[in-house]
Protein backbone atom coordinates (compact mmCIF):
# COMPACT_ATOMS: atom_id res chain seq x y z
CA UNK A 1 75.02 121.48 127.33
CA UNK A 2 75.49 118.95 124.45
CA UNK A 3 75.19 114.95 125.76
CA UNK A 4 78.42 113.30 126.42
CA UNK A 5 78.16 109.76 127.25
CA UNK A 6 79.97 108.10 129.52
CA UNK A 7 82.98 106.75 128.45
CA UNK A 8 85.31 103.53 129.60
CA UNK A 9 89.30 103.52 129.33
CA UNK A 10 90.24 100.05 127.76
CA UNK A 11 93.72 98.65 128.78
CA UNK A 12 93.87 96.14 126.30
CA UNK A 13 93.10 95.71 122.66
CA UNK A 14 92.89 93.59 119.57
CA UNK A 15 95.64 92.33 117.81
CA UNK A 16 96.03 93.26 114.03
CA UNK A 17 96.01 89.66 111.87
CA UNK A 18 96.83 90.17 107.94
CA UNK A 19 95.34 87.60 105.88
CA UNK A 20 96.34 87.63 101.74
CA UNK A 21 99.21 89.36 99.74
CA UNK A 22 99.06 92.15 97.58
CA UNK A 23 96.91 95.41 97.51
CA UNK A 24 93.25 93.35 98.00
CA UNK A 25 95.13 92.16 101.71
CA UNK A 26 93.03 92.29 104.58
CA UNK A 27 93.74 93.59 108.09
CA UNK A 28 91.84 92.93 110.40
CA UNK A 29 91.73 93.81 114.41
CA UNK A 30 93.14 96.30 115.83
CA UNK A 31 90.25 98.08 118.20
CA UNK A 32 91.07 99.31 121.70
CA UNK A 33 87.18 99.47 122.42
CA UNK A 34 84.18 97.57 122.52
CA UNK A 35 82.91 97.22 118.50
CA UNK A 36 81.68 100.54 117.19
CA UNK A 37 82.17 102.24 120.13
CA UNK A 38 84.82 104.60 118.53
CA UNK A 39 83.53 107.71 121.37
CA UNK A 40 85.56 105.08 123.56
CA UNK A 41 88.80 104.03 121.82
CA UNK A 42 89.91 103.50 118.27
CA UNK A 43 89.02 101.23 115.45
CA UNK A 44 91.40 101.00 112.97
CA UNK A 45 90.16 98.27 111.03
CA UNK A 46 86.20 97.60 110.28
CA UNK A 47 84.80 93.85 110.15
CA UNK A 48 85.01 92.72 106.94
CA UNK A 49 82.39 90.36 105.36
CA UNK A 50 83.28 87.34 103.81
CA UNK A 51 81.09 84.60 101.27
CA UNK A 52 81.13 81.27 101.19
CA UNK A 53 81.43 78.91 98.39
CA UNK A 54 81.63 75.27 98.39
CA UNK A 55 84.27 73.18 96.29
CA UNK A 56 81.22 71.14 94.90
CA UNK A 57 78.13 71.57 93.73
CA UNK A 58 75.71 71.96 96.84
CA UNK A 59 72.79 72.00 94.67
CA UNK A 60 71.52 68.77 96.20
CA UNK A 61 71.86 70.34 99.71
CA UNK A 62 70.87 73.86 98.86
CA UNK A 63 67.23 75.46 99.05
CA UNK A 64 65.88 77.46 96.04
CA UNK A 65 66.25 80.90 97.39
CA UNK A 66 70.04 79.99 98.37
CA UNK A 67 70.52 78.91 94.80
CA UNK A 68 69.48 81.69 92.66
CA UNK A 69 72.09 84.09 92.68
CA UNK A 70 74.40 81.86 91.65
CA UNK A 71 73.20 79.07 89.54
CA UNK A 72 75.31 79.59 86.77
CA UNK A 73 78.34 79.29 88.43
CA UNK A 74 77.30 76.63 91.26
CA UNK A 75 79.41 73.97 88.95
CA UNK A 76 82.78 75.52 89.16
CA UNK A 77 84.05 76.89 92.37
CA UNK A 78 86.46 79.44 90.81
CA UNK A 79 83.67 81.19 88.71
CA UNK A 80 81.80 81.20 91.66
CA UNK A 81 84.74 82.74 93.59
CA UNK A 82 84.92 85.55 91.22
CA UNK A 83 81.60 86.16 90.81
CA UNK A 84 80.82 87.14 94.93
CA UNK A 85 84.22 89.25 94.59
CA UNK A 86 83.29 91.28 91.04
CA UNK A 87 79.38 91.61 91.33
CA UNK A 88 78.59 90.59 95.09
CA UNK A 89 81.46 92.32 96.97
CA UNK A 90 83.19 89.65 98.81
CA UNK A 91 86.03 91.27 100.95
CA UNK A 92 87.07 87.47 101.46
CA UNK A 93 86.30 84.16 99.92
CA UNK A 94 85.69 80.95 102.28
CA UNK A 95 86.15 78.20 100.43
CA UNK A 96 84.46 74.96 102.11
CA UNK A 97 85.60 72.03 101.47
CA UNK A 98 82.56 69.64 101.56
CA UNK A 99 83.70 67.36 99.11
CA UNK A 100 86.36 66.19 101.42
CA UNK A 101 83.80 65.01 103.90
CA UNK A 102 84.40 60.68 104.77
CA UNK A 103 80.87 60.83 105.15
CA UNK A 104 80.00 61.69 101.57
CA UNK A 105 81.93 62.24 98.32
CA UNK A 106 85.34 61.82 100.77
CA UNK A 107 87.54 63.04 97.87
CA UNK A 108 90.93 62.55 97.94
CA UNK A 109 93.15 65.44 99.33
CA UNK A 110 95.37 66.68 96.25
CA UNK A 111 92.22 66.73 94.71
CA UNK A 112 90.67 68.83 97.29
CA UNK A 113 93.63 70.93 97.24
CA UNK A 114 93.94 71.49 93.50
CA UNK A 115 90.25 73.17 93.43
CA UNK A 116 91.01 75.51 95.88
CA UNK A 117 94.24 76.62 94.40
CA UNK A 118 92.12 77.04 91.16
CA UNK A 119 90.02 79.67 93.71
CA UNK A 120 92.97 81.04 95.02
CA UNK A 121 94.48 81.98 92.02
CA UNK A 122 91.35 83.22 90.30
CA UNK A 123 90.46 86.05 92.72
CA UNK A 124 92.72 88.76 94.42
CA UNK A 125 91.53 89.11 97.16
CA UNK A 126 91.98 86.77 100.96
CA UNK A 127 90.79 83.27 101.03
CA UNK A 128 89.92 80.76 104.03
CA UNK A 129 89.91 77.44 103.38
CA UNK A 130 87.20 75.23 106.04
CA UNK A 131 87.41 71.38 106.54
CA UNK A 132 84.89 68.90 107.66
CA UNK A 133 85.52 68.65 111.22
CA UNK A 134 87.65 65.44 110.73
CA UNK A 135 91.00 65.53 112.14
CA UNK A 136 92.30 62.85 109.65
CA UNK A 137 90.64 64.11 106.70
CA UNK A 138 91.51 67.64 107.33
CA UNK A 139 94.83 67.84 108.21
CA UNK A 140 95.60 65.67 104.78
CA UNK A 141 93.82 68.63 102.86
CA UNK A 142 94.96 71.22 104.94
CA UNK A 143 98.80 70.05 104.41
CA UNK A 144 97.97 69.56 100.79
CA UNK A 145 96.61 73.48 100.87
CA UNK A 146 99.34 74.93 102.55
CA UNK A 147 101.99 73.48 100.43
CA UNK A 148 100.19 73.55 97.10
CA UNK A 149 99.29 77.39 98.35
CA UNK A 150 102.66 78.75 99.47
CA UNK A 151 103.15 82.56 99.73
CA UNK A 152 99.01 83.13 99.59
CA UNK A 153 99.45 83.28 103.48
CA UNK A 154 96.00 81.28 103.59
CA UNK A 155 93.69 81.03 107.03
CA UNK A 156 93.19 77.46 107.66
CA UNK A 157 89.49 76.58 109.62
CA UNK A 158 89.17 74.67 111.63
CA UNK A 159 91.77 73.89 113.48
CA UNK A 160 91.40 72.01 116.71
CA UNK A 161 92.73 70.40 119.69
CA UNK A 162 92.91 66.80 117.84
CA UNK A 163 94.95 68.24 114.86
CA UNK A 164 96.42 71.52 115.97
CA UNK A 165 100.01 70.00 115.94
CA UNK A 166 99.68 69.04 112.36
CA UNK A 167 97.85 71.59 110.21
CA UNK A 168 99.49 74.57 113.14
CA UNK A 169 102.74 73.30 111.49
CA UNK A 170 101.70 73.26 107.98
CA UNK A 171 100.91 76.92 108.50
CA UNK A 172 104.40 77.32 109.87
CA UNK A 173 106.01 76.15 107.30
CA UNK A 174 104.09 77.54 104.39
CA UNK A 175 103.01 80.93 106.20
CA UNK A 176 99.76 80.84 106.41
CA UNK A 177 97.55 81.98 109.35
CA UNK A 178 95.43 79.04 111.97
CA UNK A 179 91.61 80.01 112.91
CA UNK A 180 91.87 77.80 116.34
CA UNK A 181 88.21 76.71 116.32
CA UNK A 182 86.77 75.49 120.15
CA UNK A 183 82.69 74.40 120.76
CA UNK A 184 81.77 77.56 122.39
CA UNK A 185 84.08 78.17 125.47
CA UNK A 186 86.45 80.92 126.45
CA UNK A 187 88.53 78.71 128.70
CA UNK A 188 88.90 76.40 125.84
CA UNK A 189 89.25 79.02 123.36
CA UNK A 190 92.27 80.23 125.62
CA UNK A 191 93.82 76.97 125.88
CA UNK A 192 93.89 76.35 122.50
CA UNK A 193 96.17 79.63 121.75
CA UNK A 194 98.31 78.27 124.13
CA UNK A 195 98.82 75.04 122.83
CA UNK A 196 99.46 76.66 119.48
CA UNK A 197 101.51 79.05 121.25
CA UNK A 198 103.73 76.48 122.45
CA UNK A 199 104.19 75.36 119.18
CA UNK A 200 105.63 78.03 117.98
CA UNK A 201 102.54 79.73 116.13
CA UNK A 202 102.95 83.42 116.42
CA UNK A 203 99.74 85.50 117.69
CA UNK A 204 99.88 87.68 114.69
CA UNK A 205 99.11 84.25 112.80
CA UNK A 206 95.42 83.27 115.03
CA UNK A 207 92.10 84.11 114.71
CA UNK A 208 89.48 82.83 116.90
CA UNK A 209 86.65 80.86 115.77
CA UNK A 210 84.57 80.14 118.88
CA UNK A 211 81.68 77.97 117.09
CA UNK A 212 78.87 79.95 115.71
CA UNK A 213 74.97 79.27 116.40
CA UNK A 214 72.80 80.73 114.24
CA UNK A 215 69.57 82.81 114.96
CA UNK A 216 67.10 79.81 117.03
CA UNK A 217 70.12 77.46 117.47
CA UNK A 218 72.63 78.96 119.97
CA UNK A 219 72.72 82.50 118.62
CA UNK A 220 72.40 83.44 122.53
CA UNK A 221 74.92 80.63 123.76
CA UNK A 222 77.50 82.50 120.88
CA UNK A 223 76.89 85.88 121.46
CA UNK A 224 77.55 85.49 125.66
CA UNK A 225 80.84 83.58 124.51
CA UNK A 226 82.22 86.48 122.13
CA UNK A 227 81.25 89.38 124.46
CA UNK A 228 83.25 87.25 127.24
CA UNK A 229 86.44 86.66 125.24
CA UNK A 230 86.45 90.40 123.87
CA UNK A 231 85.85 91.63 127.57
CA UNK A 232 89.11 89.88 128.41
CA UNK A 233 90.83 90.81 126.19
CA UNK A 234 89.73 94.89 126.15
CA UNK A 235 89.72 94.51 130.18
CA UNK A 236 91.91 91.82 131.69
CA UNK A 237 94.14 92.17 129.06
CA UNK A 238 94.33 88.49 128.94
CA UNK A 239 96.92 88.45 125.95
CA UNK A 240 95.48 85.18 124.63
CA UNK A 241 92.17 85.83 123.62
CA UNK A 242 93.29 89.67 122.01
CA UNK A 243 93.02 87.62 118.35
CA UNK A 244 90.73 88.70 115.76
CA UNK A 245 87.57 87.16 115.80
CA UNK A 246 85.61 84.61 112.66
CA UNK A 247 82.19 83.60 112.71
CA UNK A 248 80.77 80.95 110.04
CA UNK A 249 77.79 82.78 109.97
CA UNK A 250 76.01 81.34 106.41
CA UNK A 251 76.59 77.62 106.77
CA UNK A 252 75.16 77.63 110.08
CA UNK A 253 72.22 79.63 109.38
CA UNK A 254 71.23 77.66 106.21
CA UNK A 255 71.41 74.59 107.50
CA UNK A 256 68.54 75.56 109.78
CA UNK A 257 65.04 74.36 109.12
CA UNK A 258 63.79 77.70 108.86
CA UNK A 259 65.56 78.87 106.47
CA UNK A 260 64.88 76.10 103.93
CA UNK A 261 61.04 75.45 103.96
CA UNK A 262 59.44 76.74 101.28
CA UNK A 263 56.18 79.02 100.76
CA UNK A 264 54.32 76.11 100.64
CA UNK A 265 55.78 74.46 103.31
CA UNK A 266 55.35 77.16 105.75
CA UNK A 267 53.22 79.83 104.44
CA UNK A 268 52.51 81.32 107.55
CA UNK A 269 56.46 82.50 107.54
CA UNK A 270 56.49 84.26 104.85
CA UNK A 271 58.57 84.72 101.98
CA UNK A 272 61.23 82.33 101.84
CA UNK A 273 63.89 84.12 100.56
CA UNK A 274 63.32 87.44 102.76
CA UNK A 275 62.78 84.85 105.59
CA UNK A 276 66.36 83.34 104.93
CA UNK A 277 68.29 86.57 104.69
CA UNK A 278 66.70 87.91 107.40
CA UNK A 279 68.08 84.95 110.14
CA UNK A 280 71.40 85.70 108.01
CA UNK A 281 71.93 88.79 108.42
CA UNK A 282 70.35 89.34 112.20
CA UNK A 283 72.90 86.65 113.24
CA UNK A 284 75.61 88.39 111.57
CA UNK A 285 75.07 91.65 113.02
CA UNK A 286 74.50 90.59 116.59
CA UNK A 287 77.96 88.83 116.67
CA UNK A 288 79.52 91.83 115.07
CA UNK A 289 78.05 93.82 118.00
CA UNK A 290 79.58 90.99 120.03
CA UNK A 291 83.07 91.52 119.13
CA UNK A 292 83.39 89.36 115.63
CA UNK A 293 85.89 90.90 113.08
CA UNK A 294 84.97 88.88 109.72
CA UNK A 295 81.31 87.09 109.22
CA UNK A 296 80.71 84.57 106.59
CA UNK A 297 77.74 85.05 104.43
CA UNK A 298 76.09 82.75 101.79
CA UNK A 299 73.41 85.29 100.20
CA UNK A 300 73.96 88.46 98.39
CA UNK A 301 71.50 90.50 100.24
CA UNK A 302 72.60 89.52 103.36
CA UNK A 303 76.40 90.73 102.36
CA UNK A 304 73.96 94.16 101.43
CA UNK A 305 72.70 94.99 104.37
CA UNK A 306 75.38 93.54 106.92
CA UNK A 307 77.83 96.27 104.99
CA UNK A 308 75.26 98.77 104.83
CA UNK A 309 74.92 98.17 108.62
CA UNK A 310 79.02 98.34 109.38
CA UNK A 311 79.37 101.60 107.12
CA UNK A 312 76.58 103.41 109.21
CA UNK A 313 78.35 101.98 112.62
CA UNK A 314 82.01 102.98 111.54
């Protein structure tokens, strides 16, 4: 007698989120099952993988190995854009917008907003567009974005209790979808889909950003809080947490020591750049298995093997 494994009836599921226009549009959601566990329930849509870009040049910030694949386009944020679409197979773009940041270069917002319309219009395919993490700053970009990107229907990151009512409005009026970011709590997580809720933001325009730690800094802490909101949702059917799911994976794993000491630095850890896309992608795929629906990658071999991964799992 063959194996059949035993098998758990779901009575909720995911909600299906559409982010971009046109025939490179991305849906993602949908499952009525724990990820990859199709012998349970259905799948309809696979994570998707997403790469990051900045809107200036990181070069000052960036180690060696993170530069390399893309040092001839690290100047000009649309080139870049095209170039993890056409020759790195970017289902998404995330375009961060460090330059924004009061802390550093604290560019002005139309300014912020014109080079990521520049990325929007040079690639076909979805684009997220992540502040700093400063609810003045960012909901002055993020209006500027919305309005400047009408009709793109945009996902706006992050979005948070101190400037939900603002940029959740702008993506009212302009159509454009909120990732409703919380520091890594599903009560919180909850409560912010409310809120937004209550402001009239439909749930077929949220995705869930719960914080992401990478692999050594909170990878653990992250994982236990994704399993717990997709278990609501798939179980309780709590029907706000059922929202797709982001994680930032790439600028949270980079930023980690590890990842940016050189051979000589560290030479007992090997091979820097193996090193680096190794945390990557390990962080990646253990929040996929947690229930994330689009992960954000910085390297090119990372974005390899995550989708190798996801096309054996599906």
């Amino acid at each position: 007698m063959a194996f059949q494994p035993a098998k758990q009836v779901y009575s909720g599921s995911i909600r299906e989120i559409t982010l971009g226009v046109g025939d490179k549009a991305v849906t993602v959601g949908g499952r009525s099952a724990y990820p990859f566990h199709s012998f349970e329930g259905e799948m309809k849509n696979p994570p998707r993988v997403a790469m990051e870009i900045w809107d200036k040049d990181p070069s000052a910030d960036w180690c060696d190995a993170a530069k390399e694949p893309f040092k001839d386009v690290l100047g000009d944020p649309a080139a870049w854009a095209k170039k993890c679409v056409e020759e790195y197979g970017a289902e998404l773009i995330v375009v961060q917008t460090k330059s924004a940041d009061p802390n550093a270069d604290n560019a002005p917002a139309d300014q912020v907003a014109a080079t990521v319309k520049k990325v929007v219009d040079a690639v076909d395919v979805p684009v997220v567009v992540w502040g700093v993490a400063n609810h003045e700053k960012d909901v002055d970009v993020m209006r500027a974005v919305a309005e400047q990107c009408t009709g793109k229907r945009l996902a706006l990151a992050p979005v948070e209790e101190g400037d939900y009512k603002q940029i959740g409005a702008a993506c009212l009026g302009y159509k454009h979808v909120v990732v409703a970011s919380t520091p890594i709590d599903v009560n919180l997580a909850k409560q912010l889909n409310i809120l937004l809720g209550n402001l009239g933001v439909s749930n077929k325009d949220i995705i869930i950003d719960p914080t992401t730690g990478g692999l050594g800094y909170g990878l653990e802490y992250t994982y236990s809080v994704m399993e717990r909101i997709t278990q609501a949702a798939l179980t309780q059917e709590d029907e706000k947490l059922q929202q797709p799911i982001i994680a930032n994976v790439g600028n949270e794993v980079w930023k980690s020591k590890e990842a940016n000491l050189s051979a000589e630095e560290a030479p007992a850890l090997g091979d820097p750049t193996r090193r680096a896309v190794t945390m990557e992608a390990i962080t990646a795929v253990d929040l996929l298995l947690a229930g994330a629906d689009i992960v954000v990658l910085r390297h090119p071999e990372t974005v390899k093997l995550v989708k190798g991964f996801i096309q054996k799992m599906s």
